[in-house]
N, C-alpha and C. Protein backbone atom coordinates (compact mmCIF):
# COMPACT_ATOMS: atom_id res chain seq x y z
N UNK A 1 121.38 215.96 -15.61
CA UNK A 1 121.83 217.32 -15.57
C UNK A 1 121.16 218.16 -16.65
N UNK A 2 121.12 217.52 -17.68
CA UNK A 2 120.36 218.36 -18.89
C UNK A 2 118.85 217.90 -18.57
N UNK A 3 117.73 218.33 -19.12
CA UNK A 3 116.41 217.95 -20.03
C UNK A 3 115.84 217.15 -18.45
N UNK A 4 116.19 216.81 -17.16
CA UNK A 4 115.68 216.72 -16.50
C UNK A 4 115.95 215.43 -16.05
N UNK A 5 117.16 214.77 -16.66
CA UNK A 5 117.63 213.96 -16.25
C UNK A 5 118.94 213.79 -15.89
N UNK A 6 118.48 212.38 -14.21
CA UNK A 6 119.42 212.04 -13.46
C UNK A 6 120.02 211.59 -13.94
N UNK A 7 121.01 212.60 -14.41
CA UNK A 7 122.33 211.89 -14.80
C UNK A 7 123.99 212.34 -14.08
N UNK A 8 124.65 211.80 -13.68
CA UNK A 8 126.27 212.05 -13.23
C UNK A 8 127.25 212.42 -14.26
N UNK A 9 127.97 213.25 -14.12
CA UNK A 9 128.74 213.68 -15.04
C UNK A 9 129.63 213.15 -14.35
N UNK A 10 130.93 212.19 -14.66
CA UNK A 10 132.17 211.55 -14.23
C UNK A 10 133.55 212.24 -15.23
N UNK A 11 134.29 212.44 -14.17
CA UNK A 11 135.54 213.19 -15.29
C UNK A 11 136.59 212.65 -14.33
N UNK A 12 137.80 212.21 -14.91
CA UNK A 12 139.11 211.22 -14.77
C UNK A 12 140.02 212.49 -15.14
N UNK A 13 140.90 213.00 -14.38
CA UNK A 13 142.04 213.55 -14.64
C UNK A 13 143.63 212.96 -14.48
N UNK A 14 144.48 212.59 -15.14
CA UNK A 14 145.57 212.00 -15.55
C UNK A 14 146.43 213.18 -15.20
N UNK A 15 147.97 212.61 -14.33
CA UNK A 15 149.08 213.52 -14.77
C UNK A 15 149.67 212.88 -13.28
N UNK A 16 151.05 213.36 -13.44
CA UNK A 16 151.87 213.07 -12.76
C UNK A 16 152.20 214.39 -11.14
N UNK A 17 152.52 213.21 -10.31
CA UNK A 17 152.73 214.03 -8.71
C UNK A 17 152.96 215.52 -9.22
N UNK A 18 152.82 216.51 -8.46
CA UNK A 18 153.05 217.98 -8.57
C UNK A 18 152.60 218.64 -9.74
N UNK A 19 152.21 218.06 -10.82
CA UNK A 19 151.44 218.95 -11.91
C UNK A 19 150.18 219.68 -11.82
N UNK A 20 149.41 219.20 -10.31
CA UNK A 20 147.96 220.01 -10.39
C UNK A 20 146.60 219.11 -10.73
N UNK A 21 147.10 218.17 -10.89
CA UNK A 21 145.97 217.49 -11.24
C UNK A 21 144.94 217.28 -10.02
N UNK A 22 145.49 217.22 -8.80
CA UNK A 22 144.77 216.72 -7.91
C UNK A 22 144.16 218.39 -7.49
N UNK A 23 145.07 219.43 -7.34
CA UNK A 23 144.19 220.20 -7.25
C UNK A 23 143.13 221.01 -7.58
N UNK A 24 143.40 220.81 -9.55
CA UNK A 24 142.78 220.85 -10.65
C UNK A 24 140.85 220.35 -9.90
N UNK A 25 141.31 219.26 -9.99
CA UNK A 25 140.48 218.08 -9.28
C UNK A 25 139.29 218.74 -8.26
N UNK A 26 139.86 219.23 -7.27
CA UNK A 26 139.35 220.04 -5.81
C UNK A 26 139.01 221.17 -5.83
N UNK A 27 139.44 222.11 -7.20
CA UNK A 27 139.12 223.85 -7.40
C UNK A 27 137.57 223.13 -8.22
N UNK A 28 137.59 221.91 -9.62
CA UNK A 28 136.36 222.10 -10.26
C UNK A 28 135.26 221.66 -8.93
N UNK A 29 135.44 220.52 -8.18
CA UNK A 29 134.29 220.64 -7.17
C UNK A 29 133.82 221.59 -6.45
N UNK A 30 134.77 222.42 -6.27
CA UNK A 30 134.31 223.16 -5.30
C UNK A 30 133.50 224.45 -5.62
N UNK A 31 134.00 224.92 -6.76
CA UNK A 31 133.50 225.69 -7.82
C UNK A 31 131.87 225.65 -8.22
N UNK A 32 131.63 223.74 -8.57
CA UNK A 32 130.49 223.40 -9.07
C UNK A 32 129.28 223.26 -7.39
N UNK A 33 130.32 223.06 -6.37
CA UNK A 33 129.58 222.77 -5.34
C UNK A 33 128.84 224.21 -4.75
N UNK A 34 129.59 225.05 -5.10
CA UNK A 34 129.01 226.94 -4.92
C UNK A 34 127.95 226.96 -5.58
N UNK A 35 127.51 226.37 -6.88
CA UNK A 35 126.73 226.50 -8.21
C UNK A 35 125.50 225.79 -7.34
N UNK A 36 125.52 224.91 -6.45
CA UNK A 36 124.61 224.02 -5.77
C UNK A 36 124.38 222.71 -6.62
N UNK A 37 125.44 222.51 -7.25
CA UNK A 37 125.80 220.43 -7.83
C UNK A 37 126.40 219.69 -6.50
N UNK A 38 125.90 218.46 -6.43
CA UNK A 38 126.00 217.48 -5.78
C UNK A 38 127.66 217.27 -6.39
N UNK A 39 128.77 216.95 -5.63
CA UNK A 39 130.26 216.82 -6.30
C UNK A 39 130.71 215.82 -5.44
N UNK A 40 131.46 215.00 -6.07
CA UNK A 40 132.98 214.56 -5.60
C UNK A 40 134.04 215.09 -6.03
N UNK A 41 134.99 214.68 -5.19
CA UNK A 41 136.59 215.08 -5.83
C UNK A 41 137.28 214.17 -5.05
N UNK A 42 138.51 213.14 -5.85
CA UNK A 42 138.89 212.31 -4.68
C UNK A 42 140.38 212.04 -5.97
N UNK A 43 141.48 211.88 -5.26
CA UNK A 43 142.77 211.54 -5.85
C UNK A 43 142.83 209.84 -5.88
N UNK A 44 143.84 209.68 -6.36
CA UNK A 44 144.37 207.78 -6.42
C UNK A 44 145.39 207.89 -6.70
N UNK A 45 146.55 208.14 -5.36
CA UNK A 45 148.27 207.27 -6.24
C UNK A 45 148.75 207.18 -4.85
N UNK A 46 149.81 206.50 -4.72
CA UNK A 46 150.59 205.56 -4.11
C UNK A 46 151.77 206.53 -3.17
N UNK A 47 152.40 205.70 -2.81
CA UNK A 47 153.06 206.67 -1.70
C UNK A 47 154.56 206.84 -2.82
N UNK A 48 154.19 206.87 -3.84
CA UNK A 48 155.77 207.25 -5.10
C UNK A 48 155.69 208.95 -4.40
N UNK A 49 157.29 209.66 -5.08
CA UNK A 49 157.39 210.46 -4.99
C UNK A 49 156.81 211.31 -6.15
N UNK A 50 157.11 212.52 -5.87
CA UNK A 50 156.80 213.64 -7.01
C UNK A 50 157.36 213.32 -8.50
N UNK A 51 156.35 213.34 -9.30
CA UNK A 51 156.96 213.00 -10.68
C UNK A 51 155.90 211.36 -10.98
N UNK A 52 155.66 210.92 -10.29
CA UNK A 52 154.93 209.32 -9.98
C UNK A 52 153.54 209.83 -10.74
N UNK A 53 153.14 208.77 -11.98
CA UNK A 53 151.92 209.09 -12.40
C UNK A 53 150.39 208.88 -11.37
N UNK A 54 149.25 209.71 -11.41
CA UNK A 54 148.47 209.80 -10.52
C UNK A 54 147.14 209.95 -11.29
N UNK A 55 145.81 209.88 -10.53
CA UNK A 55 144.85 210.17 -10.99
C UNK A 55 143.49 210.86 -10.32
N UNK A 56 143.20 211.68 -10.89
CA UNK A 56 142.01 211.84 -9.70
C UNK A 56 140.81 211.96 -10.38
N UNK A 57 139.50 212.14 -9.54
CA UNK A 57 138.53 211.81 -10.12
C UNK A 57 137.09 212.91 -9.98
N UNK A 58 136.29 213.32 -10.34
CA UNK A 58 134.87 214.28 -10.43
C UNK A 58 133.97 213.29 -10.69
N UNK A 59 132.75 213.76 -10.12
CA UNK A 59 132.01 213.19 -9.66
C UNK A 59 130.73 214.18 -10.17
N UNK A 60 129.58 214.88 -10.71
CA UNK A 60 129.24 215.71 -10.72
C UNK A 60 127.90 215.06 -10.78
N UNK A 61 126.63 216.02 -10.08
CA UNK A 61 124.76 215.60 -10.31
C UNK A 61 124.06 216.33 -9.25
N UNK A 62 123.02 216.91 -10.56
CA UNK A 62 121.85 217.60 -9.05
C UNK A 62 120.98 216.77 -8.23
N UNK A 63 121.10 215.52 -8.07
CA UNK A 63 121.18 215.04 -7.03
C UNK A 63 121.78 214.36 -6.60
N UNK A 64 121.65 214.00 -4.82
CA UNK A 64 123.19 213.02 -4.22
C UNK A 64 123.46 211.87 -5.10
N UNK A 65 125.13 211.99 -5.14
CA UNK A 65 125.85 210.71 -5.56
C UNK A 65 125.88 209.44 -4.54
N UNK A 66 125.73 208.55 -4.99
CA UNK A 66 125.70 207.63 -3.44
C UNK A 66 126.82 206.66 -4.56
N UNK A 67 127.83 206.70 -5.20
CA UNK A 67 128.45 205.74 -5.78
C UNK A 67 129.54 206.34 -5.09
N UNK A 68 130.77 205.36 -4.92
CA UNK A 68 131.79 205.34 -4.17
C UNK A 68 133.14 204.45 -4.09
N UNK A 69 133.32 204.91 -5.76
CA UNK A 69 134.46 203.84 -6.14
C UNK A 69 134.87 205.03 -7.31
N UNK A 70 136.28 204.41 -7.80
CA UNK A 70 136.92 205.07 -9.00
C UNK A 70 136.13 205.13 -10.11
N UNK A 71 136.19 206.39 -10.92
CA UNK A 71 135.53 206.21 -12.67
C UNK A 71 136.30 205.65 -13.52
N UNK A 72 135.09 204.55 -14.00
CA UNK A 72 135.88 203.71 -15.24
C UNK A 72 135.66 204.04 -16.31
N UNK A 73 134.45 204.86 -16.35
CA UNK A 73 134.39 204.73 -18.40
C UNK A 73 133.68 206.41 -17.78
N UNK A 74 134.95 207.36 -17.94
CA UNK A 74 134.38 208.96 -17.73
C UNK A 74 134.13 209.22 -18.70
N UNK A 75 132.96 210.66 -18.41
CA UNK A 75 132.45 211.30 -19.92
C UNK A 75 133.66 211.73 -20.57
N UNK A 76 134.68 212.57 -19.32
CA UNK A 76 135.92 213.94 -19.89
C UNK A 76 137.01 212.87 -19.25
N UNK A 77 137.84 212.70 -19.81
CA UNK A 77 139.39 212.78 -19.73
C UNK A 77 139.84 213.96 -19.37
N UNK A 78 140.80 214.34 -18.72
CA UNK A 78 141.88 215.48 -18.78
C UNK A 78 143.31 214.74 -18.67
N UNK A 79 144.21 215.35 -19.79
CA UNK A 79 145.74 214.95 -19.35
C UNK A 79 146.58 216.28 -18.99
N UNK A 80 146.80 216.27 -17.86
CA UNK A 80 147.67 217.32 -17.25
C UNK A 80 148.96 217.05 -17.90
């Protein structure tokens, strides 16, 4: 992304059902995807109710992502 290198920016957002995280999640892709960045945006939690901790995930690179699993070691944290 910088200096001309392929690199992915990965960002992990933390927080519980109904706080926004997931949509948090879906406004930065979509945002970066207008900009013309290659994006993911994808949630992870369970069929708990509202209040149930959750996670979702960014994906960011000017060119295609072809990886397709959860981020383990993200650049950004967020705790909602």
């Amino acid at each position: 992304m910088e200096n001309g290198k392929k690199r992915t920016l990965e960002v992990r957002w933390h927080g519980r059902g109904g706080q926004g995280a997931k949509s948090a999640s879906a406004i930065l892709a979509e945002v970066l995807f207008e900009e013309g960045k290659h994006v993911q945006a994808f949630p992870e939690y369970g069929a708990e109710r509202q209040g149930a901790p959750m996670r979702a995930y960014n994906r960011v690179s000017d060119t295609p992502i072809r990886r397709r699993c959860s981020v383990e070691n993200p650049n950004i944290v967020v705790i909602v």
